[in-house]
PDB file of N, CA and C in Angstrom:
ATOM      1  N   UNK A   1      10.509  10.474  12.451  1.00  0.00           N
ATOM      2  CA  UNK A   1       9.346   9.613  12.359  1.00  0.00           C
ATOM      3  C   UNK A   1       9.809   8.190  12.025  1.00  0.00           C
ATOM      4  N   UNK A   2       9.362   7.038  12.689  1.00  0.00           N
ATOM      5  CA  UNK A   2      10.080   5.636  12.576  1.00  0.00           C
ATOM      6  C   UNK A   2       9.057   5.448  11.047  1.00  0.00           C
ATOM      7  N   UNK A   3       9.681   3.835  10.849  1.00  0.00           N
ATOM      8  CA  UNK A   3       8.992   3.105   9.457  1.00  0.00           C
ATOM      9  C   UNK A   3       7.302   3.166  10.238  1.00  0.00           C
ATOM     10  N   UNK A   4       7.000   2.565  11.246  1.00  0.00           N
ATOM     11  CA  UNK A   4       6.163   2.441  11.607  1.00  0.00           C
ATOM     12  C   UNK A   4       4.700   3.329  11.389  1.00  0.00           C
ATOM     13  N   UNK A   5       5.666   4.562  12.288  1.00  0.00           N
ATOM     14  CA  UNK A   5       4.844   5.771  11.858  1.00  0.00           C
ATOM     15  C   UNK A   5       4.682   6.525  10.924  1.00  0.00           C
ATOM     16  N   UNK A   6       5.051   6.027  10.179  1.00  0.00           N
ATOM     17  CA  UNK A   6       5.394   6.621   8.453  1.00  0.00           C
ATOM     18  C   UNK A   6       4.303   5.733   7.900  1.00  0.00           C
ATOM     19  N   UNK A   7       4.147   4.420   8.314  1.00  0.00           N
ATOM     20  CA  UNK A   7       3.033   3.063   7.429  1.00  0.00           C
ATOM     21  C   UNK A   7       2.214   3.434   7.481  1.00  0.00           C
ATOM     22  N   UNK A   8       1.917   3.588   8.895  1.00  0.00           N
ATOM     23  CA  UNK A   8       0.506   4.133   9.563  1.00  0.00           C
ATOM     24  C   UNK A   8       0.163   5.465   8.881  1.00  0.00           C
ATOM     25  N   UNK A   9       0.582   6.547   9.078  1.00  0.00           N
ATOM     26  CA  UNK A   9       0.066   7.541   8.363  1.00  0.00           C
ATOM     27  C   UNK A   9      -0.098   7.469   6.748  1.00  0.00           C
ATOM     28  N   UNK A  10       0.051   6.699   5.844  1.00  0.00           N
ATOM     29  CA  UNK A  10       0.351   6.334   4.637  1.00  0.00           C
ATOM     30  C   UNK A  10      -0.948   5.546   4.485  1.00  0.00           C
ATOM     31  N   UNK A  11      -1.381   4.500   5.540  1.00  0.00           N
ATOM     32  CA  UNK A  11      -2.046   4.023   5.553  1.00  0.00           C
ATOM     33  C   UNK A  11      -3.214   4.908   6.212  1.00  0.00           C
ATOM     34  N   UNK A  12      -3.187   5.792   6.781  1.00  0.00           N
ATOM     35  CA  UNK A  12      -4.713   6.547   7.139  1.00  0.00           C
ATOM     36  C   UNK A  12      -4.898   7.687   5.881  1.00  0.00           C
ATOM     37  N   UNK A  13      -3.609   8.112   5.249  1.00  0.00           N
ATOM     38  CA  UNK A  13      -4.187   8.507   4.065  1.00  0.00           C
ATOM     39  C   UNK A  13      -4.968   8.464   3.158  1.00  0.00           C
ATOM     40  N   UNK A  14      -4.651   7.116   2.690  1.00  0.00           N
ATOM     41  CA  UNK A  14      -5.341   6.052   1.563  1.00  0.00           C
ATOM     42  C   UNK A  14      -6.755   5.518   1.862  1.00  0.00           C
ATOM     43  N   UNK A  15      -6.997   5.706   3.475  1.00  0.00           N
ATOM     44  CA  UNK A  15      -8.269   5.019   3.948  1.00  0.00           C
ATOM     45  C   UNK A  15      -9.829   5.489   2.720  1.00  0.00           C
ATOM     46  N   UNK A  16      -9.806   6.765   2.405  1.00  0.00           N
ATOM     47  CA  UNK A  16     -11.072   7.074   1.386  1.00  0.00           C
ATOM     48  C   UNK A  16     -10.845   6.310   0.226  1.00  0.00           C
ATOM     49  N   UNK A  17      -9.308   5.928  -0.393  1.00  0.00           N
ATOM     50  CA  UNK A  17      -9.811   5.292  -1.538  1.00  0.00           C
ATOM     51  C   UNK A  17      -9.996   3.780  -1.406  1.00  0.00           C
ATOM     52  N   UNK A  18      -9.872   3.078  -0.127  1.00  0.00           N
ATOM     53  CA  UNK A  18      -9.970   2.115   0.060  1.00  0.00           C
ATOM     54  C   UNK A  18     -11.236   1.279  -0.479  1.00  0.00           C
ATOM     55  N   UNK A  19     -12.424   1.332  -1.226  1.00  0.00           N
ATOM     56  CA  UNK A  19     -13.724   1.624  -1.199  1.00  0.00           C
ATOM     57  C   UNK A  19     -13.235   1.525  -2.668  1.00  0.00           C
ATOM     58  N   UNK A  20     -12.419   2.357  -3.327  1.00  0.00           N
ATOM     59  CA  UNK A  20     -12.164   2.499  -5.205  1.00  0.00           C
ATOM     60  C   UNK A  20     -11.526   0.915  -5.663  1.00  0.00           C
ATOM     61  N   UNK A  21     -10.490   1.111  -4.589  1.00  0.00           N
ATOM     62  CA  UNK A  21      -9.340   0.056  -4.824  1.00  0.00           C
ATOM     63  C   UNK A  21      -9.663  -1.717  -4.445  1.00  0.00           C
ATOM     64  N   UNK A  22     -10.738  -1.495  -3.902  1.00  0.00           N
ATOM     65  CA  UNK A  22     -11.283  -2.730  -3.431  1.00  0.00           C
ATOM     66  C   UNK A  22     -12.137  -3.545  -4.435  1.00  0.00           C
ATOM     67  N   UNK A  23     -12.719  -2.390  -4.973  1.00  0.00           N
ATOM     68  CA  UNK A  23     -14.041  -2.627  -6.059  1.00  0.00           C
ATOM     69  C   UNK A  23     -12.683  -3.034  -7.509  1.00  0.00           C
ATOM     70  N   UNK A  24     -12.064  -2.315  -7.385  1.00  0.00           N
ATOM     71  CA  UNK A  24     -11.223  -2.423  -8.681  1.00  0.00           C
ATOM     72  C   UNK A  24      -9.972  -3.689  -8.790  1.00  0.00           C
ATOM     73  N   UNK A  25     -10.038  -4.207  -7.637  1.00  0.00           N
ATOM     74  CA  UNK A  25      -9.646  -5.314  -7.020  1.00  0.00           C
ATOM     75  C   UNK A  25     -10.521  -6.555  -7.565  1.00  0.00           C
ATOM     76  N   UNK A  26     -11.577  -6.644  -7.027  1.00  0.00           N
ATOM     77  CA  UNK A  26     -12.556  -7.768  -7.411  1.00  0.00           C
ATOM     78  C   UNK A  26     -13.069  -7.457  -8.634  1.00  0.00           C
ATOM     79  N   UNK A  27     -12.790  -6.520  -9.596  1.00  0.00           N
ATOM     80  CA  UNK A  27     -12.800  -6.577 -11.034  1.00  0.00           C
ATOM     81  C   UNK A  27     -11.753  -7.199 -11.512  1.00  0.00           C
ATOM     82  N   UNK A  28     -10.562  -6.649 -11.245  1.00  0.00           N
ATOM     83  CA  UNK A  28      -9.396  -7.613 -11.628  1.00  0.00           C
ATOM     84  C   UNK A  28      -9.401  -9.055 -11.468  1.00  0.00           C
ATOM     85  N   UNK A  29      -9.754  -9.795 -10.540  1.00  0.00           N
ATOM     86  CA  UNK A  29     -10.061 -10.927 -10.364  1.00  0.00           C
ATOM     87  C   UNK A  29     -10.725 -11.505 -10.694  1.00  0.00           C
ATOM     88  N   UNK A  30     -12.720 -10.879 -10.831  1.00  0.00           N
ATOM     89  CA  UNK A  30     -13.563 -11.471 -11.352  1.00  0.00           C
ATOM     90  C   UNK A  30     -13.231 -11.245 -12.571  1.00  0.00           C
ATOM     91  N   UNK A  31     -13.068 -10.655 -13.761  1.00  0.00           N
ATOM     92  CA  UNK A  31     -12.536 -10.461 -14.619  1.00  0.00           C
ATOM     93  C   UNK A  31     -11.697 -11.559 -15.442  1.00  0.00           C
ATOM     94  N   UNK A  32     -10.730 -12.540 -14.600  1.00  0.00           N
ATOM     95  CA  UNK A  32      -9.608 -13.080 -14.546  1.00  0.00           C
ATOM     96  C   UNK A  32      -8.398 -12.590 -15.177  1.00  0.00           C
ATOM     97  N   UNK A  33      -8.659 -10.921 -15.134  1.00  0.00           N
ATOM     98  CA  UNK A  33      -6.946 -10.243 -15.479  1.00  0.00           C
ATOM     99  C   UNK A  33      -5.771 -10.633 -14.867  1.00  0.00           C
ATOM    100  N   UNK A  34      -6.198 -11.129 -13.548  1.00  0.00           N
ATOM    101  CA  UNK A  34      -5.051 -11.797 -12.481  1.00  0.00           C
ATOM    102  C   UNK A  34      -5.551 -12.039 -11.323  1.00  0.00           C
ATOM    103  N   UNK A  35      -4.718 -12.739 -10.623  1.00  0.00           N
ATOM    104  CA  UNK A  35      -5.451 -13.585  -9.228  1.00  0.00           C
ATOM    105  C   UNK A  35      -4.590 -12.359  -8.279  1.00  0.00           C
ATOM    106  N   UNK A  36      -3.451 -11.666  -8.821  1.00  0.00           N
ATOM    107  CA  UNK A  36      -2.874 -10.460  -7.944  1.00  0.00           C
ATOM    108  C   UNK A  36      -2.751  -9.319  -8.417  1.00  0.00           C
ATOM    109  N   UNK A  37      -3.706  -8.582  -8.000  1.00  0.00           N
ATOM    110  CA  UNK A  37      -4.088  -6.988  -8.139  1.00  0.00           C
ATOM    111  C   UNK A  37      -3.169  -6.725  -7.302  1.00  0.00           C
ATOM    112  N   UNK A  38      -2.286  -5.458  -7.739  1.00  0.00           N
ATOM    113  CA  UNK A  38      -1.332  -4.536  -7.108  1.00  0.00           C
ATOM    114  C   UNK A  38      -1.457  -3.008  -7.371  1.00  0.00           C
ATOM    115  N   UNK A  39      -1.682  -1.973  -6.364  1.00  0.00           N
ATOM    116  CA  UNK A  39      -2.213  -0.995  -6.111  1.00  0.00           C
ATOM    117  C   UNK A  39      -0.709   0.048  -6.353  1.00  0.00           C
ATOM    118  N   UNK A  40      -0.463   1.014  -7.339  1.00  0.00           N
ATOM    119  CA  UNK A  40       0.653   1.819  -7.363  1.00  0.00           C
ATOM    120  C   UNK A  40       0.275   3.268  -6.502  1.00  0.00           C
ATOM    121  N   UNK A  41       1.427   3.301  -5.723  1.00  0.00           N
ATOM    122  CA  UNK A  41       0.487   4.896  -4.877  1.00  0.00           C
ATOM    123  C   UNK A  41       2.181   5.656  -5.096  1.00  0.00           C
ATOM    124  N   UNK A  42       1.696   6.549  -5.864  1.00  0.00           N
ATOM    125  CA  UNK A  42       2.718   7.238  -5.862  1.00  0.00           C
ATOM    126  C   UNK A  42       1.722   8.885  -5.837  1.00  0.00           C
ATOM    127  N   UNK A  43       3.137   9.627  -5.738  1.00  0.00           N
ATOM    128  CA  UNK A  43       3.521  11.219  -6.128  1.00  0.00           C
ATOM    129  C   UNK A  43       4.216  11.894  -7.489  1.00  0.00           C
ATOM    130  N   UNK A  44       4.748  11.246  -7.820  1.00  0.00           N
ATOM    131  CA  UNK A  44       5.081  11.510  -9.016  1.00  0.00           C
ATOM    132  C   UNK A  44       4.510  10.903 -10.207  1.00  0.00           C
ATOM    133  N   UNK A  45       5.251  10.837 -11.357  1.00  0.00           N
ATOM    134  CA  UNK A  45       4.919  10.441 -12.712  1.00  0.00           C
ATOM    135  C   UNK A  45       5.110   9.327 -12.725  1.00  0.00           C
ATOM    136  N   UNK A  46       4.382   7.512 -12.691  1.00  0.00           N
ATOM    137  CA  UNK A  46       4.826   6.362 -13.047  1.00  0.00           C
ATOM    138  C   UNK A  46       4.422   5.549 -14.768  1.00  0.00           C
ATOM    139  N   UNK A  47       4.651   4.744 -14.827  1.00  0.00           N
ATOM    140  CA  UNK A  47       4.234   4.163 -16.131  1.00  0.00           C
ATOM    141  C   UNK A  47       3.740   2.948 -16.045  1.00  0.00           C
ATOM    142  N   UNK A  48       3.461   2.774 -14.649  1.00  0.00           N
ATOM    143  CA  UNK A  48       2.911   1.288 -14.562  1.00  0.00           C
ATOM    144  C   UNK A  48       1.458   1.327 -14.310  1.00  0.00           C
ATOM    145  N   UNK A  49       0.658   0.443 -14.533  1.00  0.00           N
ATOM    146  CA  UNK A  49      -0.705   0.363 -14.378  1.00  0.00           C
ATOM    147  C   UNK A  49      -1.758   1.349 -15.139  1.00  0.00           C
ATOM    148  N   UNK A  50      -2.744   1.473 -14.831  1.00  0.00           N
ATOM    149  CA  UNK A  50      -3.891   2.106 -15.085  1.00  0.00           C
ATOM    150  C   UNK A  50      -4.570   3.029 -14.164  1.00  0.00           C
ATOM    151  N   UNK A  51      -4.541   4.426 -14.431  1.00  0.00           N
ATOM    152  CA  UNK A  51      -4.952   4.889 -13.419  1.00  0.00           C
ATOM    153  C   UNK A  51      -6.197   5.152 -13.133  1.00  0.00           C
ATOM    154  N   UNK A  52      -6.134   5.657 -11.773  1.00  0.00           N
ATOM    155  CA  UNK A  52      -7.555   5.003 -10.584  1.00  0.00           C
ATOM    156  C   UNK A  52      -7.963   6.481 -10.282  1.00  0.00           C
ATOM    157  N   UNK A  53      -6.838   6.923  -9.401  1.00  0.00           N
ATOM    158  CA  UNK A  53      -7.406   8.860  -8.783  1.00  0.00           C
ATOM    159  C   UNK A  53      -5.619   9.259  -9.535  1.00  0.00           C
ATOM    160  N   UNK A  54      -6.133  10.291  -9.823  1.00  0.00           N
ATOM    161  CA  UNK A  54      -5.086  11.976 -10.019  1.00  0.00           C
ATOM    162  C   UNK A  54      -4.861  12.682  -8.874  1.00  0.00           C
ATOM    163  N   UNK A  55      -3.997  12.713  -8.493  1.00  0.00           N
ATOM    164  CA  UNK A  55      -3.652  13.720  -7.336  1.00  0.00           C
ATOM    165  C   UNK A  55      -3.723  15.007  -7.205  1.00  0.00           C
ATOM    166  N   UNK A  56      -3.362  15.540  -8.725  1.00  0.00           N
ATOM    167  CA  UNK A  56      -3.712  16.489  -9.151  1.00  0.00           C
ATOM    168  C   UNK A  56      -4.984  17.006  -9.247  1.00  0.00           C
ATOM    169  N   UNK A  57      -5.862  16.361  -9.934  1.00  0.00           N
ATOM    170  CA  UNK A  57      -7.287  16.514 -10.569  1.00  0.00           C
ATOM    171  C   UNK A  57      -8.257  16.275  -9.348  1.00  0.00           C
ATOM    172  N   UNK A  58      -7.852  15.500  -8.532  1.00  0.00           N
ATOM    173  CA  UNK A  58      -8.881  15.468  -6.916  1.00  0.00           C
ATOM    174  C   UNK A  58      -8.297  16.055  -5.880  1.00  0.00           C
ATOM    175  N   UNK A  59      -7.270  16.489  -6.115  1.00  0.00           N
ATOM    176  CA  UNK A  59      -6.669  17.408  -5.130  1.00  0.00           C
ATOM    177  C   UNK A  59      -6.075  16.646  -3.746  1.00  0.00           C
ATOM    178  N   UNK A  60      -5.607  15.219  -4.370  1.00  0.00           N
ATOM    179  CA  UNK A  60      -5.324  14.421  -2.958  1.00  0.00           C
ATOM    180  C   UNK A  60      -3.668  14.533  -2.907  1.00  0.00           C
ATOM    181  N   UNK A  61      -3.485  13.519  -1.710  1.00  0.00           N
ATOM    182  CA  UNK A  61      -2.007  13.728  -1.536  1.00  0.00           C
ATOM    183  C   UNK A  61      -1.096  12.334  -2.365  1.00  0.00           C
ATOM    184  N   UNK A  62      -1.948  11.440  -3.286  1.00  0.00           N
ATOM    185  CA  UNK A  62      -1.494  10.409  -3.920  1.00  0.00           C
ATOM    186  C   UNK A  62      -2.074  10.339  -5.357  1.00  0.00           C
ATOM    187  N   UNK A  63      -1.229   9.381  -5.696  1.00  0.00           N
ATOM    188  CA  UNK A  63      -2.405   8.738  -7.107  1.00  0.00           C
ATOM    189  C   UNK A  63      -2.066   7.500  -7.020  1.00  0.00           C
ATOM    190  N   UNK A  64      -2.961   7.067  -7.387  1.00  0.00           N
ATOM    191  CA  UNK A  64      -3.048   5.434  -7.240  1.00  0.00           C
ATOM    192  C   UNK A  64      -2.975   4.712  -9.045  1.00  0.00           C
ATOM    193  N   UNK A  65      -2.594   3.756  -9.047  1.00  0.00           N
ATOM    194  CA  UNK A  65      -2.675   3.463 -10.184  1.00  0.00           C
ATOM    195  C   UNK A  65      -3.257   1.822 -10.039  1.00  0.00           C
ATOM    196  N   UNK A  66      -3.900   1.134 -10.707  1.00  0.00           N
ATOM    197  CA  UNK A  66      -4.635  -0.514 -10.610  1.00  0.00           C
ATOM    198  C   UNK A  66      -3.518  -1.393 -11.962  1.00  0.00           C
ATOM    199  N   UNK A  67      -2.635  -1.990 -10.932  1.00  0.00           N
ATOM    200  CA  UNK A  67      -1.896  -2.898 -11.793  1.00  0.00           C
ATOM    201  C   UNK A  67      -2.181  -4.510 -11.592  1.00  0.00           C
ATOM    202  N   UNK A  68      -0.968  -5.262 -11.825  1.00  0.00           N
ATOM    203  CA  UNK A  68      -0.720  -6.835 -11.502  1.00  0.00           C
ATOM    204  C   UNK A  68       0.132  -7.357 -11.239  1.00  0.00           C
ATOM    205  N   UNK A  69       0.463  -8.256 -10.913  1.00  0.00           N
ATOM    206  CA  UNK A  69       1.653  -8.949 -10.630  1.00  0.00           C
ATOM    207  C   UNK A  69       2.294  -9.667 -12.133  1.00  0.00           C
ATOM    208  N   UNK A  70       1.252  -9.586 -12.943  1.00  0.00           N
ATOM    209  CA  UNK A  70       1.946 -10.061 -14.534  1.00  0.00           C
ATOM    210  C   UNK A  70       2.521  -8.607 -15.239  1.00  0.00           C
ATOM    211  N   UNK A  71       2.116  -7.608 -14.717  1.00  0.00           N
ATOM    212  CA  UNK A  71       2.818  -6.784 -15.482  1.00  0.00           C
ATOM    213  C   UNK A  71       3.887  -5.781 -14.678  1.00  0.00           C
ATOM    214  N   UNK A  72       3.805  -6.069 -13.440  1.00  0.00           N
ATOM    215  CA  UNK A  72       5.091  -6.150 -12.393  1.00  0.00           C
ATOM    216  C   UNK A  72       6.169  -6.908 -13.038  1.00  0.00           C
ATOM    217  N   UNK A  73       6.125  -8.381 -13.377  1.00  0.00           N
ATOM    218  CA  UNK A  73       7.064  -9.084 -13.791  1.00  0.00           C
ATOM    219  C   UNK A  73       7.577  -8.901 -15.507  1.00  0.00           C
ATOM    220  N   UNK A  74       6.734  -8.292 -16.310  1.00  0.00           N
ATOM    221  CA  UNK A  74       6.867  -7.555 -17.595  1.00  0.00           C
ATOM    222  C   UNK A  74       7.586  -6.335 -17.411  1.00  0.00           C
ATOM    223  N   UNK A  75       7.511  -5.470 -16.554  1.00  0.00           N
ATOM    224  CA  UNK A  75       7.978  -4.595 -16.485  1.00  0.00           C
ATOM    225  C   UNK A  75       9.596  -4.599 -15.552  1.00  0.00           C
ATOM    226  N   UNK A  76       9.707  -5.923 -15.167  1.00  0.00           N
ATOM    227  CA  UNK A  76      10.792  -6.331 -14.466  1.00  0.00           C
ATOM    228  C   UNK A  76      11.122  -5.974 -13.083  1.00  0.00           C
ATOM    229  N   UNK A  77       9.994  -5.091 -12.489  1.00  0.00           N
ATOM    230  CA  UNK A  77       9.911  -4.906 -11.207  1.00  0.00           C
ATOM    231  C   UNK A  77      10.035  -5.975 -10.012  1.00  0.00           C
ATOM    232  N   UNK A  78       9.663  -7.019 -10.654  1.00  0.00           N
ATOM    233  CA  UNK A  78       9.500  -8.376 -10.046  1.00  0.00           C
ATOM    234  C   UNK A  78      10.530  -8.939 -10.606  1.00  0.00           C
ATOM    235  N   UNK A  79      11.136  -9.934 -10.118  1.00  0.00           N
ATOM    236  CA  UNK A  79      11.823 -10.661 -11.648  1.00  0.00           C
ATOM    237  C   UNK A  79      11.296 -11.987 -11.384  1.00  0.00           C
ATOM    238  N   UNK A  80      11.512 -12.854 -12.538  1.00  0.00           N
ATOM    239  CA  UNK A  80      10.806 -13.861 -12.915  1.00  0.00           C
ATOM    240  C   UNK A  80      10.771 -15.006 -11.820  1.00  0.00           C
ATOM    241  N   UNK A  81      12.098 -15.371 -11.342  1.00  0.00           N
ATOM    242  CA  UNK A  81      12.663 -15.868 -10.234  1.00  0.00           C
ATOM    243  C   UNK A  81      12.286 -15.897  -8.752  1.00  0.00           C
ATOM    244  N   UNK A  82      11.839 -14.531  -8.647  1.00  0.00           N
ATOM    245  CA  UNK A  82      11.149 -14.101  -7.822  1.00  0.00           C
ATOM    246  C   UNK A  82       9.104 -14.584  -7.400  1.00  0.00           C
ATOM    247  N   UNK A  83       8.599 -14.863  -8.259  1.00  0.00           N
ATOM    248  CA  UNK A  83       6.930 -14.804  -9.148  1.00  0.00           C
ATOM    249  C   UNK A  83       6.581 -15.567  -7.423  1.00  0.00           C
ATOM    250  N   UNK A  84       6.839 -16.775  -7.804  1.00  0.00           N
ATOM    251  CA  UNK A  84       6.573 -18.108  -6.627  1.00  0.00           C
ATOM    252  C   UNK A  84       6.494 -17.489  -5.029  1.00  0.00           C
ATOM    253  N   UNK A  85       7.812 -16.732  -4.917  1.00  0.00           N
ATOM    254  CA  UNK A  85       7.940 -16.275  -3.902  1.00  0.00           C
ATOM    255  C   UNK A  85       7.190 -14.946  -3.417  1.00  0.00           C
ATOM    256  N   UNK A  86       6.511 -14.158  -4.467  1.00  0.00           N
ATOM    257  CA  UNK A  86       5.737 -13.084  -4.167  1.00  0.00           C
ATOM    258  C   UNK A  86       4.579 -14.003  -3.725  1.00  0.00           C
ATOM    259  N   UNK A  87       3.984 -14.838  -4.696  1.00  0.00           N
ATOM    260  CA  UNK A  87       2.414 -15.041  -4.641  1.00  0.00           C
ATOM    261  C   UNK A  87       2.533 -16.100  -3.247  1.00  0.00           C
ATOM    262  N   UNK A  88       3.476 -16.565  -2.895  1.00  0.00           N
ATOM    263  CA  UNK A  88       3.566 -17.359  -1.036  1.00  0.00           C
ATOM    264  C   UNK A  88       3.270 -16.118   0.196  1.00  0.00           C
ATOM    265  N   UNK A  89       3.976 -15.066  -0.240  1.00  0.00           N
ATOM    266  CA  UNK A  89       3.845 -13.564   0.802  1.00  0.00           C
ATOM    267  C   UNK A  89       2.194 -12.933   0.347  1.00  0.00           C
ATOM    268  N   UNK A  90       2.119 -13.114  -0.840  1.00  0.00           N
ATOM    269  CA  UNK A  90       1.259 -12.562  -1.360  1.00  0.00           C
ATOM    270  C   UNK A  90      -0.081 -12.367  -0.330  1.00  0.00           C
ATOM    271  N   UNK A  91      -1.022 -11.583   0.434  1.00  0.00           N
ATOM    272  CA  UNK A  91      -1.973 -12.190   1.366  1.00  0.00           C
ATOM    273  C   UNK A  91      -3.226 -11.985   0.883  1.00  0.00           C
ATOM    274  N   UNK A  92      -4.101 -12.722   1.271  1.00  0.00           N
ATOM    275  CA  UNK A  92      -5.412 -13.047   1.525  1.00  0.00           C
ATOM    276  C   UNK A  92      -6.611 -11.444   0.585  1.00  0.00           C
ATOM    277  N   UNK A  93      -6.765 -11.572  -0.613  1.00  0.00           N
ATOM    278  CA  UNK A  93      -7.647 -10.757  -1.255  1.00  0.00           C
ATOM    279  C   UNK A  93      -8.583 -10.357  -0.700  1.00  0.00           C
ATOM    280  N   UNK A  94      -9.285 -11.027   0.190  1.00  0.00           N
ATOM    281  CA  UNK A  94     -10.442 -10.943   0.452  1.00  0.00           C
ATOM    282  C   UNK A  94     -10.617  -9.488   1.979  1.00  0.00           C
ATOM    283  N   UNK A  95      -9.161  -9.669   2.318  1.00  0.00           N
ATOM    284  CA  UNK A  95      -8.906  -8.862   3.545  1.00  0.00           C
ATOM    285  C   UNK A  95      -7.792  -8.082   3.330  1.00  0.00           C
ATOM    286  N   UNK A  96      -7.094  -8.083   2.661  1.00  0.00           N
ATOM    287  CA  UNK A  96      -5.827  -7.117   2.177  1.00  0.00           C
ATOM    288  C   UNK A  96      -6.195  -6.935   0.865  1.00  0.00           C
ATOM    289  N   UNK A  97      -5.351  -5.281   0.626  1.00  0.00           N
ATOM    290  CA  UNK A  97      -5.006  -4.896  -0.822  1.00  0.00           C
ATOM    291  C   UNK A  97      -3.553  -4.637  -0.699  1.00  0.00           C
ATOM    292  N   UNK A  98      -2.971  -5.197  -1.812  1.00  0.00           N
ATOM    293  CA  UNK A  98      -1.274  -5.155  -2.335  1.00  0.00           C
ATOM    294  C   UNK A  98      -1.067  -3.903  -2.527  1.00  0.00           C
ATOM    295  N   UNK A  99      -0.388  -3.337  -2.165  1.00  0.00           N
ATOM    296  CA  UNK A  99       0.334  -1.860  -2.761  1.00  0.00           C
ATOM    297  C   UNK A  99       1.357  -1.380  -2.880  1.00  0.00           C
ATOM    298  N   UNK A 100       2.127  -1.253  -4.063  1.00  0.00           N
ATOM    299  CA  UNK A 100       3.221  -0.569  -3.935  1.00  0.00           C
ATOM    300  C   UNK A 100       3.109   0.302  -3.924  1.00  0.00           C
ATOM    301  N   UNK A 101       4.235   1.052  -2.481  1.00  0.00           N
ATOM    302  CA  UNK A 101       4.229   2.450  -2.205  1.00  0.00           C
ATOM    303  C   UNK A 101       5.556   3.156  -2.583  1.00  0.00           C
ATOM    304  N   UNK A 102       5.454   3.948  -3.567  1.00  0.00           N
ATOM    305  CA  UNK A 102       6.472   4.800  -3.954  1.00  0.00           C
ATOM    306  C   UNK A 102       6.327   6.471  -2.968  1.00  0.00           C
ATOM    307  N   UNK A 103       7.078   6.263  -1.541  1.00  0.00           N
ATOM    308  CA  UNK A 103       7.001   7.441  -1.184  1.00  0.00           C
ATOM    309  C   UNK A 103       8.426   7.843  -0.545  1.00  0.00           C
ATOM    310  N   UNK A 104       8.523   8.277   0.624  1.00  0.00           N
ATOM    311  CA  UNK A 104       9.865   8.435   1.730  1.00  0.00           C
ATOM    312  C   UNK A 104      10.516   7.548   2.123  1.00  0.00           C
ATOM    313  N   UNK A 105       9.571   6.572   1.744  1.00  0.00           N
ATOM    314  CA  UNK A 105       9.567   4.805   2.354  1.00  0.00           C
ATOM    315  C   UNK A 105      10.545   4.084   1.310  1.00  0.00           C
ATOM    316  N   UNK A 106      10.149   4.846   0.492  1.00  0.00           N
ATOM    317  CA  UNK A 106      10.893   4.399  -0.691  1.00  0.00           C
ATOM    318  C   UNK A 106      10.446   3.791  -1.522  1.00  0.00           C
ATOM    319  N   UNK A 107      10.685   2.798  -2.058  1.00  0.00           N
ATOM    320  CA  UNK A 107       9.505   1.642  -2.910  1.00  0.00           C
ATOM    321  C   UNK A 107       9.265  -0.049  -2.195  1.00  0.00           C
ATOM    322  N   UNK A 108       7.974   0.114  -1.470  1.00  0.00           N
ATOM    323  CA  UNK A 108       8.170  -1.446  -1.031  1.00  0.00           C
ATOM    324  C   UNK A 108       6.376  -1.848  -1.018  1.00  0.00           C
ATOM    325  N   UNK A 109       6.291  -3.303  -0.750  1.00  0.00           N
ATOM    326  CA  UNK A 109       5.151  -3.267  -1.150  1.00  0.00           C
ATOM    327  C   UNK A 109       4.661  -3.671   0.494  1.00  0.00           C
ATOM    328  N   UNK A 110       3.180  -3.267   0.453  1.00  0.00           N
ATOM    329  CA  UNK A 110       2.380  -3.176   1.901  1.00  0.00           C
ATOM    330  C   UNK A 110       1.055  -3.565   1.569  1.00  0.00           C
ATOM    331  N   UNK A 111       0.871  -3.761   2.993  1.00  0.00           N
ATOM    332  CA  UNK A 111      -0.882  -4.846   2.578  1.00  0.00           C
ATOM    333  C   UNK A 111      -1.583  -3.518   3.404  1.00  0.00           C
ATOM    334  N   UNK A 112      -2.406  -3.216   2.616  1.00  0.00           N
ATOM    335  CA  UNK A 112      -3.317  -2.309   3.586  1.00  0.00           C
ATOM    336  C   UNK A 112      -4.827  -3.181   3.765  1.00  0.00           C
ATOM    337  N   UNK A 113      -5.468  -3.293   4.982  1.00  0.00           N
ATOM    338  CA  UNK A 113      -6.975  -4.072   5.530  1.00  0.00           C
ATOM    339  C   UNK A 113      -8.069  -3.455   4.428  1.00  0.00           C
ATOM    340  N   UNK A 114      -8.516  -3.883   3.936  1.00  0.00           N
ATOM    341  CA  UNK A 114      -9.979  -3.341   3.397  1.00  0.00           C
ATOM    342  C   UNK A 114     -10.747  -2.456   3.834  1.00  0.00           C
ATOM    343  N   UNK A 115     -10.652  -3.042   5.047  1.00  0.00           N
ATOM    344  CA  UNK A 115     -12.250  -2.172   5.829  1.00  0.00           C
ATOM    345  C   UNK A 115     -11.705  -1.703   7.196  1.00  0.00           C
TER     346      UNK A 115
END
């Protein structure tokens, strides 16, 4: 299976919580917790963020967790050096959600469309 077809299916996975993560998105923002909401989708056990769905407990194939880009860079995932250059890639809130995907893919971050 290429990267491609690996995104794509990753990305038709996630499509139901798209709707959680969006809303929890424009809380983060309206809020002013941060101007960059970052979405953790993993399978295993992480320690970053706040979690959103259980994989376990809803019986899905992810869990998502609702983080930031300030505690990306606290947690050193980011490094400091780096900040400027995320939030230039960084895209458009209003039509993308940030996500780091911890899967086969490995760990990288992806914009999935809203709607």
């Amino acid at each position: 299976m290429s990267e491609l077809e690996k995104f794509l299916r990753l990305e038709e996975q996630l499509k139901p919580y798209i709707k959680m993560m969006s809303q929890a998105a424009d809380t983060i923002i309206v809020q002013e917790v941060s101007k960059y909401p970052i979405f953790v989708v993993h399978q295993q056990e992480v320690n970053i963020g706040i979690p959103l769905l259980d994989k376990e407990t809803n019986k899905a194939l992810w869990s998502i967790n609702a983080s930031t880009l300030e505690e990306f860079v606290s947690k050193q995932i980011v490094f400091q050096e780096k900040v400027d250059e995320f939030r230039q890639n960084y895209k458009s809130q209003e039509q993308y959600l940030c996500v780091f995907a911890l899967s086969e893919l490995g760990a990288q971050f992806i914009y999935i469309p809203r709607d």
